[in-house]
Protein backbone atom coordinates (compact mmCIF):
# COMPACT_ATOMS: atom_id res chain seq x y z
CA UNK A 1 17.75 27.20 -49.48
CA UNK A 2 20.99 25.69 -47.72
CA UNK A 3 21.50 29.09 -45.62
CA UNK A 4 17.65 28.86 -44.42
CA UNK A 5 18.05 25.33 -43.19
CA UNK A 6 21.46 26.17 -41.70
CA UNK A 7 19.67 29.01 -40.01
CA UNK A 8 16.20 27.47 -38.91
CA UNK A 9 18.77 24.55 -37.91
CA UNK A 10 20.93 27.18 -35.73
CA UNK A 11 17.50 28.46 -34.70
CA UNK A 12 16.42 25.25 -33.19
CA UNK A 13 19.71 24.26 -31.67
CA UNK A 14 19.62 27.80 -29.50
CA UNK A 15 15.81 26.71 -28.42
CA UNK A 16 16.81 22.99 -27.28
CA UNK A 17 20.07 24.86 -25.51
CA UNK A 18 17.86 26.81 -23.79
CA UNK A 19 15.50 24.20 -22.61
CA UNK A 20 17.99 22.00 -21.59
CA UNK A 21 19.60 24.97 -19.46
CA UNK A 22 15.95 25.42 -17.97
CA UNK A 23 15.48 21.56 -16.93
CA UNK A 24 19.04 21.49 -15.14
CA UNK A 25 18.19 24.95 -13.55
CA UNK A 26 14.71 23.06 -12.18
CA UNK A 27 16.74 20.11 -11.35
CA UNK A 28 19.18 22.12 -9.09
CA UNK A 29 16.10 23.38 -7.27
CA UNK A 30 14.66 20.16 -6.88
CA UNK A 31 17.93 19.19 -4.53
CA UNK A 32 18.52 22.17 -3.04
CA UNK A 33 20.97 24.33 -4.67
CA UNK A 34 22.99 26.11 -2.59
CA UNK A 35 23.49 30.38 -3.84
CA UNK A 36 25.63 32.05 -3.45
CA UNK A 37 24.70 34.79 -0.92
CA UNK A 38 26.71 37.77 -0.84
CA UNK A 39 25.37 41.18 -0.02
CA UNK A 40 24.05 42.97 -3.19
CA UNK A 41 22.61 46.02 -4.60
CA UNK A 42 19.45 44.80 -5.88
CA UNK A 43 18.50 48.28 -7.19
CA UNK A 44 21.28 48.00 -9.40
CA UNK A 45 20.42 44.95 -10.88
CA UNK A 46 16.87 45.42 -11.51
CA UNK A 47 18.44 49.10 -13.57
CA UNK A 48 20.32 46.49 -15.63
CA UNK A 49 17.65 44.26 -16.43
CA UNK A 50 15.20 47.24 -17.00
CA UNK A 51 17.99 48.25 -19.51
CA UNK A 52 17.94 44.60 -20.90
CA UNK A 53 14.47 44.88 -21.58
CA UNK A 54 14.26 48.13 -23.25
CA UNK A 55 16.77 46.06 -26.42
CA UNK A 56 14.29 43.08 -26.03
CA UNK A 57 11.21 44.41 -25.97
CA UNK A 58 12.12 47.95 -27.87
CA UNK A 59 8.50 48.81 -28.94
CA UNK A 60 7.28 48.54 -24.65
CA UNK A 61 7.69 51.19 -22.42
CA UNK A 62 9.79 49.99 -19.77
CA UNK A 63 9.72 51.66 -16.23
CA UNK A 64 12.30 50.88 -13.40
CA UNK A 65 11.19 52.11 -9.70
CA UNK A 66 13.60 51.64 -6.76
CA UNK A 67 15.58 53.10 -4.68
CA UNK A 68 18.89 54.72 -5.37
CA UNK A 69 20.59 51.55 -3.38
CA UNK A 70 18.54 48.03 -2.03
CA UNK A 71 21.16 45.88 -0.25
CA UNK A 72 20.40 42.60 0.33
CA UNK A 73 22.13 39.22 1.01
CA UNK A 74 21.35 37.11 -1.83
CA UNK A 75 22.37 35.43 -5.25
CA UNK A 76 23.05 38.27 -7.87
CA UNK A 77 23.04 35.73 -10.42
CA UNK A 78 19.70 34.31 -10.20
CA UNK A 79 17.98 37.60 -9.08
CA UNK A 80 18.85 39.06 -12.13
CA UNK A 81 17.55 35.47 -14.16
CA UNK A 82 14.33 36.08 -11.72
CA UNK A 83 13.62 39.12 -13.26
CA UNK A 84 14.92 38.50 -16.93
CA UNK A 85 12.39 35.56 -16.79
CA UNK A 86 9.51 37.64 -15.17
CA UNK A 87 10.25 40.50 -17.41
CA UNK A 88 10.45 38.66 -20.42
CA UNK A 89 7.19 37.12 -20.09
CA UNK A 90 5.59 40.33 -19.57
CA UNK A 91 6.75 42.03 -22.49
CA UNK A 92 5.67 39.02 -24.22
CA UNK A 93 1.77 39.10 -22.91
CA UNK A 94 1.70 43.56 -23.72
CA UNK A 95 1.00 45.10 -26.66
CA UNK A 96 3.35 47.04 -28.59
CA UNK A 97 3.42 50.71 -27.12
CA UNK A 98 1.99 49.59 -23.44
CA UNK A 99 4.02 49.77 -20.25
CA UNK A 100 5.92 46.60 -18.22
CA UNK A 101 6.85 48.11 -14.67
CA UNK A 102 9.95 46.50 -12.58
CA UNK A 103 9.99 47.48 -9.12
CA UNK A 104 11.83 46.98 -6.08
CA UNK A 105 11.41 47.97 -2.35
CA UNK A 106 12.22 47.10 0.98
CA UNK A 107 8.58 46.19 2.97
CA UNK A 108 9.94 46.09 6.84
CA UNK A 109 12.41 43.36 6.92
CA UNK A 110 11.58 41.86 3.43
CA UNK A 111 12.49 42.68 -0.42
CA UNK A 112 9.51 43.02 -2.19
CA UNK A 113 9.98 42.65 -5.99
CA UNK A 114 6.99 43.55 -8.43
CA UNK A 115 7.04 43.09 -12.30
CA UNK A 116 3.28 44.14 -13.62
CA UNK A 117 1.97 44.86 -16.84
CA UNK A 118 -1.18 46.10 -18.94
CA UNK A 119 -1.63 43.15 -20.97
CA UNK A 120 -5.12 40.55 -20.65
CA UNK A 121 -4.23 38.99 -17.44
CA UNK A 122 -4.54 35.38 -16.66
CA UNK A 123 -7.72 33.74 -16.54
CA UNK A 124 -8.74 32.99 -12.69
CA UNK A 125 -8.45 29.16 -13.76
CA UNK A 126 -5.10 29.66 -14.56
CA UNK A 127 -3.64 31.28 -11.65
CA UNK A 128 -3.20 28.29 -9.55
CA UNK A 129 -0.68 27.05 -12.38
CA UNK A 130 1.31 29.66 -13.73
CA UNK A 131 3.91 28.39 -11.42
CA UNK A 132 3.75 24.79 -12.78
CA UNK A 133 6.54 23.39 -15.10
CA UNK A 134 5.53 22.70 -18.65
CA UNK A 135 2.23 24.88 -17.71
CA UNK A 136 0.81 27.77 -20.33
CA UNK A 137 -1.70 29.70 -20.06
CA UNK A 138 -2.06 29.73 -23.10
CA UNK A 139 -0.77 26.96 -25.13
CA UNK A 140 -1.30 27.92 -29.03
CA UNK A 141 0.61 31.75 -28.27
CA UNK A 142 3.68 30.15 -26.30
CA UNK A 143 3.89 27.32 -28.57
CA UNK A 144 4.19 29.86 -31.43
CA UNK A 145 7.08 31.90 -29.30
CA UNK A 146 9.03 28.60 -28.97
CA UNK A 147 8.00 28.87 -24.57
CA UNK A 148 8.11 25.15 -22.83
CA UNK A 149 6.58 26.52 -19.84
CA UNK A 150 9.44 26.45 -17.55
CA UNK A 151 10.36 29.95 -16.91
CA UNK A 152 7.72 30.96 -14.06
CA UNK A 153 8.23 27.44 -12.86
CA UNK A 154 12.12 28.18 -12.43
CA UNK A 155 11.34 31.73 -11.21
CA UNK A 156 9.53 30.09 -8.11
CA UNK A 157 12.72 28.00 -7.39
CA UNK A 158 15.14 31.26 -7.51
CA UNK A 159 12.34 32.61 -5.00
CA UNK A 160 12.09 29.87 -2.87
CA UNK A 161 15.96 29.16 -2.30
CA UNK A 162 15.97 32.51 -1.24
CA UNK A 163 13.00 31.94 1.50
CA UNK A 164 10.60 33.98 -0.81
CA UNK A 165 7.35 33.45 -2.19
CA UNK A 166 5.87 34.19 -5.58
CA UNK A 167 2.42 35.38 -6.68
């Protein structure tokens, strides 16, 4: 009994770790946090997050499309948390056995990144607050995965301190 409370304890500790990561992340946002822009290879990094994915979400058939090299100048560290957080949430919303698709491409002078799935969707009423913090969708499934409602929220910062957009 001592090695289950020591391990839903552990358990719990990781969760508020996490959270408390998330609210400084938002907090840099919220004054302006200044990236670190070097030029990158964002093809390479969305191949290593695909690859991240494929351990997290094992039982999801995870497809990476870009092109052999996508240099930009940007922040490798929070593209990759950009799409960690927007893949993560997708495998999270498929069923077992469906696809989550991470793509990347060049559009004329702007990086266009795309993370879809073939889960439910989110209702119409939801879509104007996905992007919210503390906002679910639904509240009784991301309460159950231990989700505060902060990831989408900190995945508009990352794409707003680059002069992005999110939809």
């Amino acid at each position: 009994a001592r090695q289950r409370l020591v391990g839903q304890l552990r358990g719990e500790v990781t969760r508020m770790g996490k959270l408390v990561q998330e609210l400084l992340d938002l907090a840099s946002y919220d004054r302006g946090i200044v990236l670190d822009h070097r030029q990158i290879d964002v093809a390479a990094i969305l191949r290593d997050v695909a690859d991240q994915v494929r351990l997290l979400g094992p039982t999801h058939r995870i497809i990476d499309e870009a092109p052999a090299r996508l240099l930009i100048a940007g922040d490798a560290d929070r593209i990759r948390q950009l799409l960690l957080i927007l893949a993560d949430n997708a495998v999270h919303h498929t069923e077992a056995g469906q696809d989550v698709h991470l793509a990347a491409a060049r559009e004329g002078q702007e990086l266009v990144l795309r993370v879809s799935d073939s889960g439910a969707g989110i209702a119409a009423e939801a879509l104007p607050h996905i992007f919210e913090r503390f906002y679910r969708a639904d509240k009784v499934r991301a309460r159950a995965g231990g989700h505060a409602g902060l990831g989408l929220a900190i995945a508009r910062g990352i794409v707003e301190a680059h002069a992005g957009t999110i939809t």
